[in-house]
N, C-alpha and C. Protein backbone atom coordinates (compact mmCIF):
# COMPACT_ATOMS: atom_id res chain seq x y z
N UNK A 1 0.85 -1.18 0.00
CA UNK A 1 0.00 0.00 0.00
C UNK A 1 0.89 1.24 0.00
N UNK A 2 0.66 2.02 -0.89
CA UNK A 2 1.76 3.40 -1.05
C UNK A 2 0.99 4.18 0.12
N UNK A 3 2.09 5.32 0.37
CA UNK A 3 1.62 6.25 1.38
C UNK A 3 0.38 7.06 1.65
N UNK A 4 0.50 7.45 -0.02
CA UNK A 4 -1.03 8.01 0.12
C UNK A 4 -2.17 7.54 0.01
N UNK A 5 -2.03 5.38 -0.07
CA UNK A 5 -3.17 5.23 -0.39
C UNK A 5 -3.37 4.97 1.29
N UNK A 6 -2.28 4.98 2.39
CA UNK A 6 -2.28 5.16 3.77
C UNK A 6 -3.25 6.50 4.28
N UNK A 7 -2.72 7.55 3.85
CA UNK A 7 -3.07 8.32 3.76
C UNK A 7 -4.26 8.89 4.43
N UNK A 8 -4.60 8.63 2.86
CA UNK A 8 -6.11 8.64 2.40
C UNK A 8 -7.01 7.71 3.71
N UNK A 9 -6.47 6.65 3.83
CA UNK A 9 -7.54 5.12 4.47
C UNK A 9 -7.31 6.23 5.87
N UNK A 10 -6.44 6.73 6.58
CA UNK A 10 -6.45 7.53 8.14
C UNK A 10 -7.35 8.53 7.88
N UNK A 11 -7.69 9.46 7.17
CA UNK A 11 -8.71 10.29 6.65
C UNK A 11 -9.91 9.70 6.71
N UNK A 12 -10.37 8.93 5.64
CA UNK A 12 -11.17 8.18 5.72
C UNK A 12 -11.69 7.62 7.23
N UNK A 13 -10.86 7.17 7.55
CA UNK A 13 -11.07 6.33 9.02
C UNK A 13 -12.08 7.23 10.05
N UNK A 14 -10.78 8.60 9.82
CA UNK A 14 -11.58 9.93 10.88
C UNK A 14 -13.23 10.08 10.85
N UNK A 15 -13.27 10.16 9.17
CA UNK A 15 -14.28 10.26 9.01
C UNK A 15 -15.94 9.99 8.89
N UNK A 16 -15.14 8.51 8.59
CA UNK A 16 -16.29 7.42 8.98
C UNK A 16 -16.58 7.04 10.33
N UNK A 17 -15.58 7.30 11.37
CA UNK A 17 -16.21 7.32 13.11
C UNK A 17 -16.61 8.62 13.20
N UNK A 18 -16.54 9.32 12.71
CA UNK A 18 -17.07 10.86 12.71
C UNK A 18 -19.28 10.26 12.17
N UNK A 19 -18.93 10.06 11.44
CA UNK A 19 -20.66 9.58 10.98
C UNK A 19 -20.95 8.42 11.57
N UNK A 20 -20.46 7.84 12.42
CA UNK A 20 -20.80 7.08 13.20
C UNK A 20 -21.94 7.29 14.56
N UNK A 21 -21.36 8.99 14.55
CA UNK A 21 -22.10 9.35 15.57
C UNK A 21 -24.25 9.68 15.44
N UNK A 22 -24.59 9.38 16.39
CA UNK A 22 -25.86 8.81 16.45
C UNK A 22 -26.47 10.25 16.01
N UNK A 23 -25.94 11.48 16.67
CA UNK A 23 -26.57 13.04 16.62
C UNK A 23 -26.22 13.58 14.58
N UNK A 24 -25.16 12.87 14.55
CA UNK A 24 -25.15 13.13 12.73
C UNK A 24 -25.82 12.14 12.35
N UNK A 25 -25.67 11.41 12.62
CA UNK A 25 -26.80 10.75 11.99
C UNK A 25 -28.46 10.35 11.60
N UNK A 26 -28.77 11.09 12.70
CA UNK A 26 -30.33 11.82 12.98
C UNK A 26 -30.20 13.01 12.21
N UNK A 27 -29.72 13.91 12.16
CA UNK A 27 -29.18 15.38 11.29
C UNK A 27 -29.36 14.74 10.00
N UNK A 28 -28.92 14.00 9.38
CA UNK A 28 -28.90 13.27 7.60
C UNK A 28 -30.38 13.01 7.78
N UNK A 29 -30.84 12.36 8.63
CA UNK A 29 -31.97 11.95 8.44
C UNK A 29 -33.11 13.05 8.23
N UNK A 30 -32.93 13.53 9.16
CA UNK A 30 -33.52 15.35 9.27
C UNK A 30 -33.74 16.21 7.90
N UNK A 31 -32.37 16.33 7.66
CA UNK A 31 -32.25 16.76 6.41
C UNK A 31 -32.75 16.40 4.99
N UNK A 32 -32.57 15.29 4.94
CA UNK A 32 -33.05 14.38 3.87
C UNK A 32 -34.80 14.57 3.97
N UNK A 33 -35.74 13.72 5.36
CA UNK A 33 -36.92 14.14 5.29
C UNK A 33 -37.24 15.33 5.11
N UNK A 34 -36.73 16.43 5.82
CA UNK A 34 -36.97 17.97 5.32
C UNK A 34 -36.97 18.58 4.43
N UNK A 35 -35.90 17.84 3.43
CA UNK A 35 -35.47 18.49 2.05
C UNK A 35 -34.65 19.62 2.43
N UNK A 36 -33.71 19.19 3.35
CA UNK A 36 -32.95 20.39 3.60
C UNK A 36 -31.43 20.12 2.96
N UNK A 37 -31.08 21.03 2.28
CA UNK A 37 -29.95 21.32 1.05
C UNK A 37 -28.88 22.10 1.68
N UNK A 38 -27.87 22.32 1.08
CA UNK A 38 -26.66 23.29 1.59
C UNK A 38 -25.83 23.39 3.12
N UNK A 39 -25.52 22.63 3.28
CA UNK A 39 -25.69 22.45 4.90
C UNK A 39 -23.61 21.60 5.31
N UNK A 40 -22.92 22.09 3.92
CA UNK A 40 -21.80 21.79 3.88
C UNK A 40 -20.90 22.69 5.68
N UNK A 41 -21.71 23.81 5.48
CA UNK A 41 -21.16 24.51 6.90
C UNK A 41 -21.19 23.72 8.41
N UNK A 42 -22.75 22.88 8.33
CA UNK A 42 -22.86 22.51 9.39
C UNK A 42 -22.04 21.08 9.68
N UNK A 43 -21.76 20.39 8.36
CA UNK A 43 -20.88 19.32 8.45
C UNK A 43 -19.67 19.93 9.05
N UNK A 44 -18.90 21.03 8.58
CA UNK A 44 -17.35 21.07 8.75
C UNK A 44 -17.78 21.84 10.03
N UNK A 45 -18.74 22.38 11.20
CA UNK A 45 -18.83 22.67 12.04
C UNK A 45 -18.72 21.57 13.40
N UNK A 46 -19.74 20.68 12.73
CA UNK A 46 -19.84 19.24 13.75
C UNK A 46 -19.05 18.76 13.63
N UNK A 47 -17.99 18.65 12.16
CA UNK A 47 -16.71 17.56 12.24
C UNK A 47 -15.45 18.37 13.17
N UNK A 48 -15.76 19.61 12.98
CA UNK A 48 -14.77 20.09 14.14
C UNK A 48 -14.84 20.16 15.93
N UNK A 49 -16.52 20.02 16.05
CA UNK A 49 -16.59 19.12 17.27
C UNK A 49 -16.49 18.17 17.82
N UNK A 50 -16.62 17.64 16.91
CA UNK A 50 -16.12 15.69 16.84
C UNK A 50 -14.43 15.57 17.33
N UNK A 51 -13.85 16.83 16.11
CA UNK A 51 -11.98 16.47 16.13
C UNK A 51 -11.50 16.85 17.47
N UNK A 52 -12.45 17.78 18.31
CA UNK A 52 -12.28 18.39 19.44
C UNK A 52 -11.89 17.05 20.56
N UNK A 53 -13.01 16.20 20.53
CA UNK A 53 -12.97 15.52 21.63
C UNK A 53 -12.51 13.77 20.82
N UNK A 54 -12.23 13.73 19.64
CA UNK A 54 -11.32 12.66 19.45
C UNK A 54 -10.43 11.84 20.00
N UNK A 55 -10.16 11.00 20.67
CA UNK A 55 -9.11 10.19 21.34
C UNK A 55 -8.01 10.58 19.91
N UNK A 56 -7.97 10.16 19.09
CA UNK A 56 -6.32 9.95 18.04
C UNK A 56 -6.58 10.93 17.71
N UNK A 57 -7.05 12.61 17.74
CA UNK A 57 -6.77 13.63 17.43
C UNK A 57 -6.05 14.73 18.36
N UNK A 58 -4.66 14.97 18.12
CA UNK A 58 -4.32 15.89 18.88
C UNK A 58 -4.63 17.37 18.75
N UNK A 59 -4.43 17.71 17.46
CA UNK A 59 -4.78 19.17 17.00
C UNK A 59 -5.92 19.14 15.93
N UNK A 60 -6.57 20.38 15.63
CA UNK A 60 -7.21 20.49 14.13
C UNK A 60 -7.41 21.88 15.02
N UNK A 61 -8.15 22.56 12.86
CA UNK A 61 -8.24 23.87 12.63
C UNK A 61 -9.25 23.98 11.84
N UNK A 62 -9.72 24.97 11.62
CA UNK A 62 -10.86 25.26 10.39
C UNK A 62 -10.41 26.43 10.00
N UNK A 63 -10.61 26.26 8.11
CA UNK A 63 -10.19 27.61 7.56
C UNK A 63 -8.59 28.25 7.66
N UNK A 64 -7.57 26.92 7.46
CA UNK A 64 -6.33 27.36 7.94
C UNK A 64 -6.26 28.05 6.49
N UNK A 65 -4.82 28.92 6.60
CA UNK A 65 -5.24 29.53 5.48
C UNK A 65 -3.52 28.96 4.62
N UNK A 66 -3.75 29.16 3.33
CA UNK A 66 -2.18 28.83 2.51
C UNK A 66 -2.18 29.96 1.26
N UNK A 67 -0.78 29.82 0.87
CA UNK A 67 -0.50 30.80 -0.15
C UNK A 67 -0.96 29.91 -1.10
N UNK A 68 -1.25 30.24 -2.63
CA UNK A 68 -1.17 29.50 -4.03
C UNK A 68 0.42 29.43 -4.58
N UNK A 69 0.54 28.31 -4.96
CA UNK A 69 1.69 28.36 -5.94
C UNK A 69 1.28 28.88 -7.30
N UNK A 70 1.75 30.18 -7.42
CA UNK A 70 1.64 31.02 -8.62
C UNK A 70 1.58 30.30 -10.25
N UNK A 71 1.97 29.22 -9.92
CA UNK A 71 2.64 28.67 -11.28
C UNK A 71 1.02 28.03 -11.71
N UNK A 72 0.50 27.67 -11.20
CA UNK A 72 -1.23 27.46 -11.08
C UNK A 72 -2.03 27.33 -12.09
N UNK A 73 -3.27 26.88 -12.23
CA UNK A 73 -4.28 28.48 -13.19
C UNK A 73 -5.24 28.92 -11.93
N UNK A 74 -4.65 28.75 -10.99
CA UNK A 74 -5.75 29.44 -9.49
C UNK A 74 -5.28 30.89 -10.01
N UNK A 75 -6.43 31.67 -10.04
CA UNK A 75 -5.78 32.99 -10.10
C UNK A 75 -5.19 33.82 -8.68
N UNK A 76 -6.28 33.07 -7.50
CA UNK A 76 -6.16 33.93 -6.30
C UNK A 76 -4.81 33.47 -5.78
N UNK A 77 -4.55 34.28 -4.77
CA UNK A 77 -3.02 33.69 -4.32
C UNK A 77 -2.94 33.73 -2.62
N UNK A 78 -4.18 33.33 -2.12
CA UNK A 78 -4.49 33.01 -1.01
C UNK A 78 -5.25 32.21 -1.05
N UNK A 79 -5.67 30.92 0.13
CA UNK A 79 -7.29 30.08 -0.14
C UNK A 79 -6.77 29.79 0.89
N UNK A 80 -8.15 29.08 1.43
CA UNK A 80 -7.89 28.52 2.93
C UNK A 80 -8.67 27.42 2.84
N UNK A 81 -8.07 25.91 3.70
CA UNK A 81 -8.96 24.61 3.28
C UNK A 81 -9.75 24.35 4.43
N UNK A 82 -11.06 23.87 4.22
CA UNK A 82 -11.85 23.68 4.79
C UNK A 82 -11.19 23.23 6.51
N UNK A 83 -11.01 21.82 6.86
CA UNK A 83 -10.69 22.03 8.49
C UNK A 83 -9.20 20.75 8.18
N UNK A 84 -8.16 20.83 8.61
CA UNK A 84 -7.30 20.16 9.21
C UNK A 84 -6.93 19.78 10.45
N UNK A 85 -6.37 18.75 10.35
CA UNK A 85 -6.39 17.77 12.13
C UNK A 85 -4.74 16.85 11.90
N UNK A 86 -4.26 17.06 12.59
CA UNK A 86 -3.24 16.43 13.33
C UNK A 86 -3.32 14.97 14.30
N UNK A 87 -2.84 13.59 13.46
CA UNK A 87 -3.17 12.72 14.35
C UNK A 87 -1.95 12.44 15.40
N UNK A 88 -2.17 12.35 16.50
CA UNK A 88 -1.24 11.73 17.95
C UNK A 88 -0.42 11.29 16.97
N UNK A 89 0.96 10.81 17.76
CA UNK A 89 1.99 10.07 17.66
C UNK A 89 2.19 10.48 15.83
N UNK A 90 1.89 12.03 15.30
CA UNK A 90 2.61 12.78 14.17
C UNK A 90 3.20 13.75 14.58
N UNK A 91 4.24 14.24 13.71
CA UNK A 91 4.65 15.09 13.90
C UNK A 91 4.38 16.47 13.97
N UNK A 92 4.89 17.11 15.10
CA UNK A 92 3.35 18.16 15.27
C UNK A 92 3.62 19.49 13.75
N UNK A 93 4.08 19.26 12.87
CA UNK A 93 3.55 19.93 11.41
C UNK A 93 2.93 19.41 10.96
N UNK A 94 2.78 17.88 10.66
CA UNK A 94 2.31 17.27 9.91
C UNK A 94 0.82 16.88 9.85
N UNK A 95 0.14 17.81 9.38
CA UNK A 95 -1.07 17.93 9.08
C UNK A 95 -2.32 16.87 7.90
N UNK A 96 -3.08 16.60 8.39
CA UNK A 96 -4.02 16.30 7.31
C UNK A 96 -5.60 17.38 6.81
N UNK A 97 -5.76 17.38 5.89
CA UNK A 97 -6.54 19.12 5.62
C UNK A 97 -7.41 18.20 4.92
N UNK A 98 -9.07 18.23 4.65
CA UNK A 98 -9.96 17.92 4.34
C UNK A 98 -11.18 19.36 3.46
N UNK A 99 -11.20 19.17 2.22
CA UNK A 99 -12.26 20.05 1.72
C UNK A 99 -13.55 19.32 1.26
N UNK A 100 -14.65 19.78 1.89
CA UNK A 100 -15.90 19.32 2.13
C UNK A 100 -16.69 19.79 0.94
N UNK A 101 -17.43 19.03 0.31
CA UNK A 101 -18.94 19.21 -0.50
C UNK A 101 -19.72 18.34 -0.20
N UNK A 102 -21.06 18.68 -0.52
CA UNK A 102 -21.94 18.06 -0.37
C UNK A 102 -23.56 18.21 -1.59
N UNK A 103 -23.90 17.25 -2.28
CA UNK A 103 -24.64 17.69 -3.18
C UNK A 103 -25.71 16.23 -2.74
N UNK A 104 -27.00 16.32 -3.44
CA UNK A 104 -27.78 15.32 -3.12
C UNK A 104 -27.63 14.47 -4.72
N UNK A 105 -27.22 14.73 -5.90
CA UNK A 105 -26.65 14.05 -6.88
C UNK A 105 -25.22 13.72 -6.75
N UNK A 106 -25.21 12.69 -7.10
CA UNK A 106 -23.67 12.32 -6.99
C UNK A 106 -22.50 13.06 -8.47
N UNK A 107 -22.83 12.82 -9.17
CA UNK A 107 -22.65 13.70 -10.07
C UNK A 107 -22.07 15.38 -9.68
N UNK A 108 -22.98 15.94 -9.23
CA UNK A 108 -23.20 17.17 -8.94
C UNK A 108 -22.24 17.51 -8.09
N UNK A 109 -21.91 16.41 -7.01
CA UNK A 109 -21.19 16.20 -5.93
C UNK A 109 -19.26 16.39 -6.31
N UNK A 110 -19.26 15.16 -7.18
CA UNK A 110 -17.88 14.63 -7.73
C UNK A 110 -17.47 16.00 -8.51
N UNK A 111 -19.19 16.54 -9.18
CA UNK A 111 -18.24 17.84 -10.08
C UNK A 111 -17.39 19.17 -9.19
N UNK A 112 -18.68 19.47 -8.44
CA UNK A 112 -17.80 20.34 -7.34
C UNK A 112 -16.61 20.00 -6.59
N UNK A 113 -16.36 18.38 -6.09
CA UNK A 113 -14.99 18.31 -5.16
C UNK A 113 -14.04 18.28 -6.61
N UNK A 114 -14.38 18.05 -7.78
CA UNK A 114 -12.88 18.46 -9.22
C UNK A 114 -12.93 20.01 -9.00
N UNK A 115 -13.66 21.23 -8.56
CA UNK A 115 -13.44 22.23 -8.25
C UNK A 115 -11.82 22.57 -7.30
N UNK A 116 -12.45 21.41 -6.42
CA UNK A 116 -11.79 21.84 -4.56
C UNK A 116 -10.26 20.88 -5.04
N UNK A 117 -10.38 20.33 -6.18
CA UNK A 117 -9.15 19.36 -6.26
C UNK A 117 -8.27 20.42 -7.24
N UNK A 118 -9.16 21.10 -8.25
CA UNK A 118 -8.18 22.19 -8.82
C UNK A 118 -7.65 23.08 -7.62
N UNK A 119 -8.14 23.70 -6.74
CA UNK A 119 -7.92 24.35 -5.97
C UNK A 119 -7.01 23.84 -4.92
N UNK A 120 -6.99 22.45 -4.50
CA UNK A 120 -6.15 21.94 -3.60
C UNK A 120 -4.74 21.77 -3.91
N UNK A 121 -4.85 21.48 -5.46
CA UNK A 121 -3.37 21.17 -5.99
C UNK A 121 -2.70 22.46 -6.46
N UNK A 122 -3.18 23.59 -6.37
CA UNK A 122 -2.75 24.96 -5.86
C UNK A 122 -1.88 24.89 -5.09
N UNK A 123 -2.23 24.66 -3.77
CA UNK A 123 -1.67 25.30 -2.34
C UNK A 123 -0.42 24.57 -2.49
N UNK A 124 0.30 25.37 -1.55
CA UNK A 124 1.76 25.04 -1.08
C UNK A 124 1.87 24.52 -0.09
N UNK A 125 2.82 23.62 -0.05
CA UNK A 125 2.60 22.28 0.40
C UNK A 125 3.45 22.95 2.31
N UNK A 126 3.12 24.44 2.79
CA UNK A 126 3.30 24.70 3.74
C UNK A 126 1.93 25.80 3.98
N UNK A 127 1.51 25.65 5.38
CA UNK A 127 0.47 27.26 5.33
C UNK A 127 1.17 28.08 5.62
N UNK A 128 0.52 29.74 6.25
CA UNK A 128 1.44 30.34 6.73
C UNK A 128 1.55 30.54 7.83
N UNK A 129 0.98 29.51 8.66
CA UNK A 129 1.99 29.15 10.19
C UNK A 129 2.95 27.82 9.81
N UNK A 130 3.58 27.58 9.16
CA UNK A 130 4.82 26.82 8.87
C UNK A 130 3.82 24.88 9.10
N UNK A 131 2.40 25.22 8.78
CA UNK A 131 2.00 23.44 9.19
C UNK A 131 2.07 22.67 7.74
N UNK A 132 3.08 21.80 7.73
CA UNK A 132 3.36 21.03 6.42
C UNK A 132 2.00 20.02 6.49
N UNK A 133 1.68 20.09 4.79
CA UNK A 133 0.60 18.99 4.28
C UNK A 133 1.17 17.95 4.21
N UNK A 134 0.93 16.86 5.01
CA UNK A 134 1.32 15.50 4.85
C UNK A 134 0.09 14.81 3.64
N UNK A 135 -1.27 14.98 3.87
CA UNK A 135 -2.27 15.23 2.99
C UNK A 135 -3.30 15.70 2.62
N UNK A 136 -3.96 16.11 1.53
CA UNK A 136 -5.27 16.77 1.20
C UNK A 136 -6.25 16.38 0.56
N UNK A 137 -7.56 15.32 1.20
CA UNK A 137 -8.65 14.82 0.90
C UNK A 137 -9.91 15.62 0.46
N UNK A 138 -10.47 15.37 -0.38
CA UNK A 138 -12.05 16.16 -0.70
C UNK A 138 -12.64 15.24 -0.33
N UNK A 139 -13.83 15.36 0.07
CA UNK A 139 -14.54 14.46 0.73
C UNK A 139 -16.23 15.25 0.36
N UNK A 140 -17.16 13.91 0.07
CA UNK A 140 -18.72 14.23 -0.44
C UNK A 140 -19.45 13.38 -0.15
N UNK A 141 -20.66 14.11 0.71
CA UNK A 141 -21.61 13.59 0.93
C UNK A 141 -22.90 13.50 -0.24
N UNK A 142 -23.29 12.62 -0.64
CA UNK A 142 -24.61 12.57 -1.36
C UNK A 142 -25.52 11.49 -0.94
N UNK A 143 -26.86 11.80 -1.92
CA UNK A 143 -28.12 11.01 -1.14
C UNK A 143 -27.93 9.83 -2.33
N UNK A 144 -28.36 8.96 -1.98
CA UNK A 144 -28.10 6.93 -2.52
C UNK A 144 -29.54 7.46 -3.39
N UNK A 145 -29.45 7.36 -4.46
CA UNK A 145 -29.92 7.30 -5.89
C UNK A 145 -29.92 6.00 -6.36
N UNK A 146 -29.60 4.56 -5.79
CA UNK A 146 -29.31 3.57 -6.48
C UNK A 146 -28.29 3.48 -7.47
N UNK A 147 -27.43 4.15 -7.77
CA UNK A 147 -26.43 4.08 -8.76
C UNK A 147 -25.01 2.99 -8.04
N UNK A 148 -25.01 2.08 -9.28
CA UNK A 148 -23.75 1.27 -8.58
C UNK A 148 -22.56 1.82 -7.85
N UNK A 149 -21.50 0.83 -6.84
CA UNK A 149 -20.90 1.60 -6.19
C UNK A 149 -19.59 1.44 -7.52
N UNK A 150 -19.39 0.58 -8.49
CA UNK A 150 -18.45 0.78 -9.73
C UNK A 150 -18.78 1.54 -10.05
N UNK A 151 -20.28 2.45 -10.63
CA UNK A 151 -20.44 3.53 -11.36
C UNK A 151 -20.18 4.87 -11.08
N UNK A 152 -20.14 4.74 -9.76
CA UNK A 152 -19.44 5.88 -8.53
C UNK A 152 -18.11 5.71 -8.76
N UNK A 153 -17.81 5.01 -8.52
CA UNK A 153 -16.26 5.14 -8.35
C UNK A 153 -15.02 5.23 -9.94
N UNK A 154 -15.81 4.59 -10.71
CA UNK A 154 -15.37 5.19 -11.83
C UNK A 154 -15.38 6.56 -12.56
N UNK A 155 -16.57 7.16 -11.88
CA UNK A 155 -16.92 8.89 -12.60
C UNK A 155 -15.41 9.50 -11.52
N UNK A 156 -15.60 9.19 -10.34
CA UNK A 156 -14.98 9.72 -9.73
C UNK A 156 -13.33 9.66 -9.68
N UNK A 157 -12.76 8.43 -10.68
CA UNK A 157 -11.41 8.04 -10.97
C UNK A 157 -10.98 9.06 -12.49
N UNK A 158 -11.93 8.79 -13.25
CA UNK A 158 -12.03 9.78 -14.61
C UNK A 158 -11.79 10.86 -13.96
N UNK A 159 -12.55 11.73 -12.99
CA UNK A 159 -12.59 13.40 -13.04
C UNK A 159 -10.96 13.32 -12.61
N UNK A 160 -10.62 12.32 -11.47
CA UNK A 160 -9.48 12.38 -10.89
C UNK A 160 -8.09 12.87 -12.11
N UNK A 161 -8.57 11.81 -13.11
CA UNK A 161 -7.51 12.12 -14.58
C UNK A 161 -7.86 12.95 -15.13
N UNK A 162 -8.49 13.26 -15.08
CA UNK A 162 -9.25 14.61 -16.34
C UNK A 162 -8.33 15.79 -15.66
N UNK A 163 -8.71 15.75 -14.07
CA UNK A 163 -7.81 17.06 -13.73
C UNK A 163 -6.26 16.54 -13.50
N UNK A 164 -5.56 15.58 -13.90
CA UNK A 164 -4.40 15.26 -13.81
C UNK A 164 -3.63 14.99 -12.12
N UNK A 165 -4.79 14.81 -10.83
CA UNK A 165 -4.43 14.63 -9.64
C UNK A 165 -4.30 13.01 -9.84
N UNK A 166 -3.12 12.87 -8.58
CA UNK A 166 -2.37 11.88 -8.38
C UNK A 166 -3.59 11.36 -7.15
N UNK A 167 -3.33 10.00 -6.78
CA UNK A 167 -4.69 9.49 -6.56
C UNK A 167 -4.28 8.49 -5.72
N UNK A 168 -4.80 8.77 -4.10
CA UNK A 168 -4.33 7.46 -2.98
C UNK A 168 -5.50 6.31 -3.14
N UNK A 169 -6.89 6.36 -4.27
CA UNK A 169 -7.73 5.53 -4.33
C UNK A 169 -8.84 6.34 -4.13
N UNK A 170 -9.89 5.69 -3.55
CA UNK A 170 -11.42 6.28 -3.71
C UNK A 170 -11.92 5.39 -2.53
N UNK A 171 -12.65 6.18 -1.43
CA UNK A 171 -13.38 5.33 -0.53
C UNK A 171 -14.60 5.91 -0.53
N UNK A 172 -15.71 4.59 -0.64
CA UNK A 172 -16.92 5.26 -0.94
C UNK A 172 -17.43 4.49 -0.25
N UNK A 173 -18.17 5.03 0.97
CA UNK A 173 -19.06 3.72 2.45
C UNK A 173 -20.68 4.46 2.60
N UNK A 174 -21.27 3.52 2.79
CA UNK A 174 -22.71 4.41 2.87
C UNK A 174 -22.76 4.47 4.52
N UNK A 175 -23.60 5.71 4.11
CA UNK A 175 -23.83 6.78 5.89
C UNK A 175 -25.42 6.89 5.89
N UNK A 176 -25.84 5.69 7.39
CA UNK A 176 -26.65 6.22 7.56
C UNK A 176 -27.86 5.27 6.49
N UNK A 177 -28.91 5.67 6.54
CA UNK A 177 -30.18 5.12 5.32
C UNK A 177 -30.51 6.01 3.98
N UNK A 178 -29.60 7.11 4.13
CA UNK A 178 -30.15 7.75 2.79
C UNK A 178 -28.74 8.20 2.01
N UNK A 179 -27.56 7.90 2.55
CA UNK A 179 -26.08 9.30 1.87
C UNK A 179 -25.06 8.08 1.60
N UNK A 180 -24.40 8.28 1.11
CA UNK A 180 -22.71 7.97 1.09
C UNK A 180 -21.93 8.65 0.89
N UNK A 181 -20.77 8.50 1.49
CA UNK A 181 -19.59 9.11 1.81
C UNK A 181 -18.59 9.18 0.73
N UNK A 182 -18.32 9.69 0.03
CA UNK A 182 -16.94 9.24 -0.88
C UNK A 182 -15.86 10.52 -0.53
N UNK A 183 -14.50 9.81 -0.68
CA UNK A 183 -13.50 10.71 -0.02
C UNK A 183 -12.00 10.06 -1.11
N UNK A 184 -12.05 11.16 -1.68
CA UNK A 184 -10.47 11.09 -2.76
C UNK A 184 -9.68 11.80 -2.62
């Protein structure tokens, strides 16, 4: 297993005991019966309460911020990624940074995190408090449409090449009775 497909699976991991929890998971449910949409804020709000009281989380942040590497086609030359967390027994730079979407098409979903993946492969691989990216996951929630989990994971390997990002794999777990998780 290469590093980043390590990586990736510790990310993943966070994240899936993160939706484990019974109060997000009533919230999906909520949402979904309600028809309630847009709600990417309240994910990266609760996942930063979650990282708070984590046993294998020593640090995290929301909104850390990084320069662009100019050489780019990002035009801006600042961005800041959604929330990063620091696991125990790392080195305390060594960061993992997570950018969140969420769409109720999967489609819709995969197109926006090829947004956050142009944008991720921007940043410099330091912020500007000196915290080195060890790695940078997009991660999407959508509602289960019945679409195979090959047919998922192939749209989502294509966009991966289309935008020319290097690739620790694709984890895609269903959350809950109505969403799944996918995280590249």
């Amino acid at each position: 297993m290469t590093r980043a497909s390590q990586d990736l699976q510790k990310v993943g991991d966070v994240l899936l005991e993160f939706f484990k929890t019974k109060r997000v998971r009533d919230s999906l449910g909520l949402f979904m019966n309600l028809g309630v949409s847009g709600w990417e804020k309240w994910w990266q709000t609760e996942l930063a309460v979650y990282l708070a009281g984590a046993d294998n989380i020593a640090e995290w942040d929301m909104e850390h911020p990084f320069d662009t590497d100019r050489r780019t086609a990002i035009a801006q030359s600042r961005m800041a990624l959604d929330i990063g967390f620091r696991l125990k027994r790392h080195a305390t730079d060594s960061w993992y940074f997570i950018e969140l979407k969420q769409h109720d098409d999967y489609q819709r979903c995969l197109q926006r995190m090829g947004k956050d993946i142009e944008k991720v492969l921007s940043a410099r691989k330091r912020s500007f408090d000196g915290l080195q990216v060890r790695y940078i996951a997009c991660a999407g929630l959508f509602a289960d449409q019945g679409n195979s989990t090959d047919e998922i994971i192939e749209y989502a390997e294509t966009l991966m090449e289309a935008l020319g990002a290097e690739s620790g794999g694709v984890i895609l777990e269903e959350i809950g009775k109505h969403h799944s998780l996918i995280v590249i």
